[in-house]
N, C-alpha and C. Protein backbone atom coordinates (compact mmCIF):
# COMPACT_ATOMS: atom_id res chain seq x y z
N UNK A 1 243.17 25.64 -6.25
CA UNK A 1 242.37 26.71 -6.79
C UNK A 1 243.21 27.99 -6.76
N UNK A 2 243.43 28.98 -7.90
CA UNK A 2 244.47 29.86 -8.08
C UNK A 2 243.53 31.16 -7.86
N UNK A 3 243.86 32.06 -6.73
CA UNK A 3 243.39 33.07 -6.79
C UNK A 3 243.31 33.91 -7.73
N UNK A 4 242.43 34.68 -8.45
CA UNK A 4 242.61 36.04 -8.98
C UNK A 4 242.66 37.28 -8.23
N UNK A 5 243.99 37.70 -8.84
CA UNK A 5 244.83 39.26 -8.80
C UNK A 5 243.97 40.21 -9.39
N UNK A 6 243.25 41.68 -8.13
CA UNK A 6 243.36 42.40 -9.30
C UNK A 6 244.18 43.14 -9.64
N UNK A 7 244.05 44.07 -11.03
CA UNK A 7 245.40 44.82 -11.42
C UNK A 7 244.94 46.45 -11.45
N UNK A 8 245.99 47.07 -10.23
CA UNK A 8 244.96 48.83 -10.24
C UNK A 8 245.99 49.27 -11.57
N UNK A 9 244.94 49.47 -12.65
CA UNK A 9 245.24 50.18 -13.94
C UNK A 9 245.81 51.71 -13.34
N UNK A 10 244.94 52.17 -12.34
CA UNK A 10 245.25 53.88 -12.42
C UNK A 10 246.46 53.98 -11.39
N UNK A 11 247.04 52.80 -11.00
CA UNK A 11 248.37 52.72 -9.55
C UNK A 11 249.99 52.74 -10.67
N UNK A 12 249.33 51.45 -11.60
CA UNK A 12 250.38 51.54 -12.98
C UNK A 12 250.81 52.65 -13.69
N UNK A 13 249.47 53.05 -14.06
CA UNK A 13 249.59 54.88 -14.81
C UNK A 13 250.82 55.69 -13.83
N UNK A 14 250.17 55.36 -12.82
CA UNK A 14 251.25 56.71 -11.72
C UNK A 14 252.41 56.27 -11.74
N UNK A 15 252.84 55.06 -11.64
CA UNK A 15 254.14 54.82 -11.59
C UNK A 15 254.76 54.88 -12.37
N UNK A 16 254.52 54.86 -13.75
CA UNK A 16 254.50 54.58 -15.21
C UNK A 16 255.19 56.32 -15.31
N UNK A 17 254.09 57.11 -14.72
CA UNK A 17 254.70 58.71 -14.86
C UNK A 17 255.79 59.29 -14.44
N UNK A 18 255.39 58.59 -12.94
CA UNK A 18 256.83 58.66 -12.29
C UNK A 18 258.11 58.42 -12.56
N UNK A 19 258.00 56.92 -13.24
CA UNK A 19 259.85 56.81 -14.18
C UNK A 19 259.81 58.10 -15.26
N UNK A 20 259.13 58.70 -15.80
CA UNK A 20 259.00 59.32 -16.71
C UNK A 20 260.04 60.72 -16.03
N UNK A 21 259.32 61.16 -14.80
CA UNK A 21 259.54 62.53 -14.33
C UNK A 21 260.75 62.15 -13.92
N UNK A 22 261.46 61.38 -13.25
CA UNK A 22 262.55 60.70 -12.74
C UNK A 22 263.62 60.40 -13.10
N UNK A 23 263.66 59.46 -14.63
CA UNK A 23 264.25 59.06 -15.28
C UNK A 23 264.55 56.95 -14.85
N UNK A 24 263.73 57.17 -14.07
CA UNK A 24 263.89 55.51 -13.33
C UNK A 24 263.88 54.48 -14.64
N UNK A 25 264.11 53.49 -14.29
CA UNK A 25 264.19 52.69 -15.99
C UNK A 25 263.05 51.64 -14.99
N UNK A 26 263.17 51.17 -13.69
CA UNK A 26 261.95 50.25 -13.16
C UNK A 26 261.85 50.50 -11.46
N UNK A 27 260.64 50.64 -10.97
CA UNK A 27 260.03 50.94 -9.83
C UNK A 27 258.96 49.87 -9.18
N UNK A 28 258.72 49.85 -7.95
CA UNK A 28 258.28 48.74 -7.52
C UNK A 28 257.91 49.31 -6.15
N UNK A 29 256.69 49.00 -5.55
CA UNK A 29 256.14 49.21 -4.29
C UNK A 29 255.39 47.74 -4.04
N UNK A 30 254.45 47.94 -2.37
CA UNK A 30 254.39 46.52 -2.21
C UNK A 30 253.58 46.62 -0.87
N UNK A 31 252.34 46.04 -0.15
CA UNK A 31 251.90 45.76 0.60
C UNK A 31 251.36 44.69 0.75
N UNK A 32 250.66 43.99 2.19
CA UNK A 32 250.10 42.90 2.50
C UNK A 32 250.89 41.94 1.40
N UNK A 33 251.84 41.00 1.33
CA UNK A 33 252.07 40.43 0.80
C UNK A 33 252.16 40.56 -1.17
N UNK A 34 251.42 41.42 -1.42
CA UNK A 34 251.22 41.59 -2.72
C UNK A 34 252.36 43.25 -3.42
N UNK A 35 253.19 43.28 -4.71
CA UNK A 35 254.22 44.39 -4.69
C UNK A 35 253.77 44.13 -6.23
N UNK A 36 254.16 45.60 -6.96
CA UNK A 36 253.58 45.90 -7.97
C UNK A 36 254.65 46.44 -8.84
N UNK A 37 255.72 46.28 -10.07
CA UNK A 37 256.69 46.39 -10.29
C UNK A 37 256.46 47.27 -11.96
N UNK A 38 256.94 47.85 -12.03
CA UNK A 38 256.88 48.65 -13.28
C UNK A 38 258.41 48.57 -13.85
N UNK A 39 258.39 48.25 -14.94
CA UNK A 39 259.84 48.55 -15.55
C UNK A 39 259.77 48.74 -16.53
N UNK A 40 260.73 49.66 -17.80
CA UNK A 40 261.12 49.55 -18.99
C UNK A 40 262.06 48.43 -19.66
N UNK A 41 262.06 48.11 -20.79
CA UNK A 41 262.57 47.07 -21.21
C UNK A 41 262.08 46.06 -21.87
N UNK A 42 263.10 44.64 -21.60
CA UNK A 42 262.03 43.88 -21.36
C UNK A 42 260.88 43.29 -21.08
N UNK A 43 260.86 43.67 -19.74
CA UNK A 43 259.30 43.10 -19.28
C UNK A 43 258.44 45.04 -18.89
N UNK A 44 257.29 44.51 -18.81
CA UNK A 44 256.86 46.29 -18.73
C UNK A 44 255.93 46.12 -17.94
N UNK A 45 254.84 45.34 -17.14
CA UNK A 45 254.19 45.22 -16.04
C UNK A 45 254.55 43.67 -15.27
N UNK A 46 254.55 43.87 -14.20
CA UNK A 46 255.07 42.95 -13.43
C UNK A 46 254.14 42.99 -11.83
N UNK A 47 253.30 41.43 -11.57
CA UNK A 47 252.69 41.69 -10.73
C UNK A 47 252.82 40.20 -9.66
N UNK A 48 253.39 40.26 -8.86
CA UNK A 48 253.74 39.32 -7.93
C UNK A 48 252.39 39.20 -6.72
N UNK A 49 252.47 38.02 -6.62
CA UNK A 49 251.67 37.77 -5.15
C UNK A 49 252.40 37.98 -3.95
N UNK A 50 253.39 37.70 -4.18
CA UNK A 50 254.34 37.28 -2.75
C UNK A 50 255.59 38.57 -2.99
N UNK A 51 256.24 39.06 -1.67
CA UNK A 51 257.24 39.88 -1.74
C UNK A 51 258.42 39.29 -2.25
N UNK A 52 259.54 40.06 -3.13
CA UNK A 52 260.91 39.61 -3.18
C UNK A 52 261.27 39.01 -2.42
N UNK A 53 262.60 38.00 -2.88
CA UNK A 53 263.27 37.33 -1.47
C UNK A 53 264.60 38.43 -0.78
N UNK A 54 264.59 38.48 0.17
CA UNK A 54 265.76 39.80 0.22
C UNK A 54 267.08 38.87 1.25
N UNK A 55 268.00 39.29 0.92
CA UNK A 55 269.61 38.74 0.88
C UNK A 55 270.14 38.00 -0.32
N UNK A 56 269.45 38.09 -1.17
CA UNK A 56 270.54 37.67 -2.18
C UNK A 56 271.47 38.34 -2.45
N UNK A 57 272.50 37.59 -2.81
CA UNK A 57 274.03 38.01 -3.69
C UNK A 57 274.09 39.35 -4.21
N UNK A 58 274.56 39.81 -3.74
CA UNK A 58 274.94 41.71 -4.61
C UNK A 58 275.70 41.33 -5.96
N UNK A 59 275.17 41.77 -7.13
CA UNK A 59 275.79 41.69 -8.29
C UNK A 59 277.14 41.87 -8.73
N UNK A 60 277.92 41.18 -9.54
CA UNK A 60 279.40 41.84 -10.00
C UNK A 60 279.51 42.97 -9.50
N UNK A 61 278.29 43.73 -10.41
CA UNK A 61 278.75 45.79 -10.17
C UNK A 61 278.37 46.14 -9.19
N UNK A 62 277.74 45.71 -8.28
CA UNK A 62 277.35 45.87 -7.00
C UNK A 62 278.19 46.11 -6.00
N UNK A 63 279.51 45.40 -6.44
CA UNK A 63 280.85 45.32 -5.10
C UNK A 63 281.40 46.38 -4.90
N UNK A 64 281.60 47.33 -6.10
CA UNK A 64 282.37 48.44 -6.29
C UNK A 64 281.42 49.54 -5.51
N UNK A 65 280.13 49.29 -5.54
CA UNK A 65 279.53 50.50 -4.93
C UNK A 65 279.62 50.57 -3.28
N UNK A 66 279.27 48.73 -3.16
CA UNK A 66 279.16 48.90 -1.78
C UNK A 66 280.23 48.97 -0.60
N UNK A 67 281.50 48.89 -1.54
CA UNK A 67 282.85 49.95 -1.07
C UNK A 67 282.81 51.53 -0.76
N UNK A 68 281.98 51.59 -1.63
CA UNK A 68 282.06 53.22 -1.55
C UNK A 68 281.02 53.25 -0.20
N UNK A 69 279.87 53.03 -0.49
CA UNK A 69 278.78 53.33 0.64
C UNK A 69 280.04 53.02 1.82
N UNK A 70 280.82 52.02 2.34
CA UNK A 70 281.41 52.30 3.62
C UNK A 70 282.24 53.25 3.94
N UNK A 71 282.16 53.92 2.86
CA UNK A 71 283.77 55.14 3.28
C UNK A 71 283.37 56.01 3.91
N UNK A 72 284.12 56.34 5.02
CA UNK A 72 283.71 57.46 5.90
C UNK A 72 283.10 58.97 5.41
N UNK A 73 283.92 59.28 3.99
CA UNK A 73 283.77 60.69 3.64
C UNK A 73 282.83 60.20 2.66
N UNK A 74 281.89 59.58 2.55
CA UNK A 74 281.07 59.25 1.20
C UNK A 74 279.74 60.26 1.78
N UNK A 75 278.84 60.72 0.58
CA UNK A 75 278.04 61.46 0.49
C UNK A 75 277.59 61.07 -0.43
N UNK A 76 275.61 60.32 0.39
CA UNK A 76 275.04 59.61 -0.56
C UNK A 76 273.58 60.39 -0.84
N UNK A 77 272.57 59.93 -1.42
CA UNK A 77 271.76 60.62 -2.29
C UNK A 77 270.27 60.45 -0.99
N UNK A 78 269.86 61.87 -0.78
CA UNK A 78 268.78 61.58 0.44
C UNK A 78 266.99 61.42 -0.62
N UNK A 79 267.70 61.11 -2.01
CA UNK A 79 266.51 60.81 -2.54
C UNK A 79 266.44 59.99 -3.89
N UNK A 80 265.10 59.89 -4.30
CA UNK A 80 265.62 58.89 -5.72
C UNK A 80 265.66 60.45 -6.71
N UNK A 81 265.65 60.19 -7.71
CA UNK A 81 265.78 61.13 -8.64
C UNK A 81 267.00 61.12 -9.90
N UNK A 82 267.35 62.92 -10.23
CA UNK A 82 268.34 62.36 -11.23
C UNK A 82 269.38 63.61 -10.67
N UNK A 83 270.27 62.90 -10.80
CA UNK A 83 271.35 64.07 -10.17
C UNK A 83 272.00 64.66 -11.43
N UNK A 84 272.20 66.10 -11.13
CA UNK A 84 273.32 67.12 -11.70
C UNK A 84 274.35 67.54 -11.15
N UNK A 85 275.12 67.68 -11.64
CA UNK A 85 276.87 68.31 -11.30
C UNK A 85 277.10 69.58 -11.64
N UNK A 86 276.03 70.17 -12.81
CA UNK A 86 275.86 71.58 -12.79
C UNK A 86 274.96 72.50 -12.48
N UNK A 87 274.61 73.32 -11.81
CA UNK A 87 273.45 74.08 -12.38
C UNK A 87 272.53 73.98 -13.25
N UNK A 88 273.17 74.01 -14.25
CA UNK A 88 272.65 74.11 -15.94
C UNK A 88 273.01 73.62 -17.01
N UNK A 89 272.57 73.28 -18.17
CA UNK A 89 273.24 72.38 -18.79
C UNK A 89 274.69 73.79 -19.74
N UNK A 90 276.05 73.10 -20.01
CA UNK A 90 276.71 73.73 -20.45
C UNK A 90 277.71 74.59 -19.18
N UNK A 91 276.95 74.91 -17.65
CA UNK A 91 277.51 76.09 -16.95
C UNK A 91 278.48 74.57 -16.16
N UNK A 92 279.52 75.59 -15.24
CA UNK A 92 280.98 74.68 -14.69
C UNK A 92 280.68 73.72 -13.74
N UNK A 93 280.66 72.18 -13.38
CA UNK A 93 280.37 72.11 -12.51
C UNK A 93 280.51 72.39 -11.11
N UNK A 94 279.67 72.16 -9.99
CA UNK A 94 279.66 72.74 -8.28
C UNK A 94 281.30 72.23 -7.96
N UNK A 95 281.44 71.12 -8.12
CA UNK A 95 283.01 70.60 -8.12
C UNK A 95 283.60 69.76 -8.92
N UNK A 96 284.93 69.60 -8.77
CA UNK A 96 285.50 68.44 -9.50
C UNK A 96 286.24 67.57 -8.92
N UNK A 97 286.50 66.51 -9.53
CA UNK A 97 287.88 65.89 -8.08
C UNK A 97 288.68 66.53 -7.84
N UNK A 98 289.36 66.36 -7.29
CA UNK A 98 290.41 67.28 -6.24
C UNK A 98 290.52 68.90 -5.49
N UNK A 99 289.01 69.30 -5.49
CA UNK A 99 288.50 70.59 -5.44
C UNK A 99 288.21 70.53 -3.50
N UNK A 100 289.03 71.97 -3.21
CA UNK A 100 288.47 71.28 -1.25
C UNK A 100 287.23 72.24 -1.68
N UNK A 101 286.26 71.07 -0.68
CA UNK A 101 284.94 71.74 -0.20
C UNK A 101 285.00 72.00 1.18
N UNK A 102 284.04 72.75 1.67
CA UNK A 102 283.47 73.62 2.82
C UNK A 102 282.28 72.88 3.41
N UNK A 103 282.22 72.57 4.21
CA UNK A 103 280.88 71.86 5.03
C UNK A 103 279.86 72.67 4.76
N UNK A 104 278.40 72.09 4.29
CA UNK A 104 277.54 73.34 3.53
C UNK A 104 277.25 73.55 1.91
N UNK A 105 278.51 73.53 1.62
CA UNK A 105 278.83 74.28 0.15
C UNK A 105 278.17 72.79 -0.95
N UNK A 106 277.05 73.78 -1.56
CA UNK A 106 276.32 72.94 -3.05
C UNK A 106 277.51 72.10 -3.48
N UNK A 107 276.97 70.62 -3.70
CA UNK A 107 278.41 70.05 -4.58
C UNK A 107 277.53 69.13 -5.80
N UNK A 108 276.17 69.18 -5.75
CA UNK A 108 275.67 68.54 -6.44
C UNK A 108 274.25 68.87 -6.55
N UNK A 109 272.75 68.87 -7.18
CA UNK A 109 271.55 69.13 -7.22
C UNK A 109 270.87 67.53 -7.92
N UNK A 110 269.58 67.14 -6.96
CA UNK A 110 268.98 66.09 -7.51
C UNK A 110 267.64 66.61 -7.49
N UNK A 111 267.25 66.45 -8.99
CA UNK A 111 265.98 66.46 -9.96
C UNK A 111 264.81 65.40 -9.17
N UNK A 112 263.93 65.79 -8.24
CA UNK A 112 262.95 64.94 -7.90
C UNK A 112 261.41 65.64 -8.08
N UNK A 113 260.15 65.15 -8.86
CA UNK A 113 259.15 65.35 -9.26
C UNK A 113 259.12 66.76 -9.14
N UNK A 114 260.04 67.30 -10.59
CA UNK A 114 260.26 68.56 -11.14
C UNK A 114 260.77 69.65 -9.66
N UNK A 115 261.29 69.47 -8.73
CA UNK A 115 261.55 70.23 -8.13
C UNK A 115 263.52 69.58 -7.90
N UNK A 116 264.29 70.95 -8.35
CA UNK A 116 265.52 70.75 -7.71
C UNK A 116 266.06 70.93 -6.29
N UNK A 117 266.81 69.76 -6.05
CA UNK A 117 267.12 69.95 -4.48
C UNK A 117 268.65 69.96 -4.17
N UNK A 118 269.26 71.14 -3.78
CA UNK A 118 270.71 70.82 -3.45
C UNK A 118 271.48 69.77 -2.41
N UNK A 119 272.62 69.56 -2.75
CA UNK A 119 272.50 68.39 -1.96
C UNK A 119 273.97 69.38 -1.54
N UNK A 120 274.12 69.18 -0.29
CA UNK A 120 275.50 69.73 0.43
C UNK A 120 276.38 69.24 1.15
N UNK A 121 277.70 69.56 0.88
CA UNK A 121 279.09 68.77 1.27
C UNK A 121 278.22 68.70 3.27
N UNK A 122 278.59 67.44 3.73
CA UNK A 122 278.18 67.19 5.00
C UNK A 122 279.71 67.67 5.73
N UNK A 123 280.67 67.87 5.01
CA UNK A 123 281.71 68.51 6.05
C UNK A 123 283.14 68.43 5.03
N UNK A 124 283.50 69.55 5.11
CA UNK A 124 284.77 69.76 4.40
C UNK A 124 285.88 68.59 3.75
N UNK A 125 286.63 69.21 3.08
CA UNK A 125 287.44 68.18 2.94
C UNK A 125 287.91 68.60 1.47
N UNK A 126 288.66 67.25 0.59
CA UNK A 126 289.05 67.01 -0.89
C UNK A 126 287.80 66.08 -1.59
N UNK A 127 287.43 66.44 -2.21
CA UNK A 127 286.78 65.69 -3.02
C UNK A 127 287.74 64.70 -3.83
N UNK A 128 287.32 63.43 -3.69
CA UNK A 128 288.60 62.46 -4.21
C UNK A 128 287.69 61.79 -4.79
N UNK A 129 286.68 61.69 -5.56
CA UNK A 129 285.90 60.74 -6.61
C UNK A 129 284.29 61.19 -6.27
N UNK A 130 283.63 61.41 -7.74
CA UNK A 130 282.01 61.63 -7.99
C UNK A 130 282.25 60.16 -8.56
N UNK A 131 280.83 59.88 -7.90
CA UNK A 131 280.66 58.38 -8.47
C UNK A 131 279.37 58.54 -9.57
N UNK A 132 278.95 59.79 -9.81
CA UNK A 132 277.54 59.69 -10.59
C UNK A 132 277.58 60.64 -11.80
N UNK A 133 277.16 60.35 -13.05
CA UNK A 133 277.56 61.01 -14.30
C UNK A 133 276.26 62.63 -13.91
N UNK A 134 276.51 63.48 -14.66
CA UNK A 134 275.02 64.48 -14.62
C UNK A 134 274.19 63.45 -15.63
N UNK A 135 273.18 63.81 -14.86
CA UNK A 135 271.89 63.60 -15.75
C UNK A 135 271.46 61.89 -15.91
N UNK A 136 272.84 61.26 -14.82
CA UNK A 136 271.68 59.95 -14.40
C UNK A 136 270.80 59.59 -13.19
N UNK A 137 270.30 58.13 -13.20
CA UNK A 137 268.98 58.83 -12.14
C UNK A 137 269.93 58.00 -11.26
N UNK A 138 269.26 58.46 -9.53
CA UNK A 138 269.91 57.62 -8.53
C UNK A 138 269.04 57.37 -7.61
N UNK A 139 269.06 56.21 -6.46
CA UNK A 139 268.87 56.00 -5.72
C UNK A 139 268.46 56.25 -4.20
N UNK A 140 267.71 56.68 -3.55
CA UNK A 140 267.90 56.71 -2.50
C UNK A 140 269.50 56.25 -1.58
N UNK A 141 270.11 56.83 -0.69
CA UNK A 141 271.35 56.16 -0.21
C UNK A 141 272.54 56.18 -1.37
N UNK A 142 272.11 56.17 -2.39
CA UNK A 142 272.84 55.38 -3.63
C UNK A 142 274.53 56.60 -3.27
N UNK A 143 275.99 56.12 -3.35
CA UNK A 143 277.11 57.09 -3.04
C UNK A 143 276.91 58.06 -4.01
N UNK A 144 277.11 59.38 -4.19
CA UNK A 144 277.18 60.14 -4.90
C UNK A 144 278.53 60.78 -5.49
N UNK A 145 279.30 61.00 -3.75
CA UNK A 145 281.10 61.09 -3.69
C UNK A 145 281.08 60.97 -2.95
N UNK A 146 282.64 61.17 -2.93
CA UNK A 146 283.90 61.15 -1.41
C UNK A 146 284.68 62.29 -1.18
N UNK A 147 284.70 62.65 0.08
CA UNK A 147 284.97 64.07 0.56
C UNK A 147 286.26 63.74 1.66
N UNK A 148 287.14 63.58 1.46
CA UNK A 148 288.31 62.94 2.38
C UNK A 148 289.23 64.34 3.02
């Protein structure tokens, strides 16, 4: 006998807004056994009984990042959202590679539910690689750069 799911129409809407304000392409939350997945694309509501399986295989493009996440001087994203490299669209960016930063000093701003948040060098150094274009969205944790 197959249970019936129900589906919160007004939980979808919100999340639905949320990639919107964000730029997320798919989002997903999850309790008591049951997780609720929103994505663009292909598929566009997605409703599971059971949680993901978690340890699978990190993807091809996956390897390159999770190099970076171990580097000592990496500086990663304390939110989801969409990151900028400038101020404004057109003005110079906060840095570039090979620019020394100052522990403190703006090196980047992430766009989260219309409020900008600076994100700051955690401690001096060379900036030796931005791993994130302006104006795409990121991750929680996700590397942003490297500050060596």
């Amino acid at each position: 006998m197959s249970k019936k799911i129900e589906v919160d129409d007004e939980l979808i809407r919100k999340l639905a807004d949320l990639m919107d304000e964000t730029g997320l392409t798919e989002i997903e939350i999850g309790n008591e056994g049951h997780s609720v997945r929103v994505a663009r694309g292909g598929t566009a509501v997605t409703y599971a009984a059971a949680p993901m399986a978690m340890g699978a295989a990190p993807a091809a493009g996956q390897v390159q990042e999770i190099s970076h996440a171990d580097h000592p001087g990496v500086v990663t994203s304390p939110m989801v959202g969409v990151a900028y490299t400038a101020a404004e669209p057109g003005a110079d960016p906060f840095i570039n590679v090979g620019d020394v930063v100052t522990s403190g000093q703006v090196v980047m701003l992430i766009e989260a539910m219309k409020v900008f948040n600076q994100i700051k060098a955690p401690q001096g150094g060379k900036v030796t690689k931005i791993l994130v274009e302006s104006g795409s969205p990121v991750e929680f944790g996700e590397p942003l750069l490297i500050i060596e």
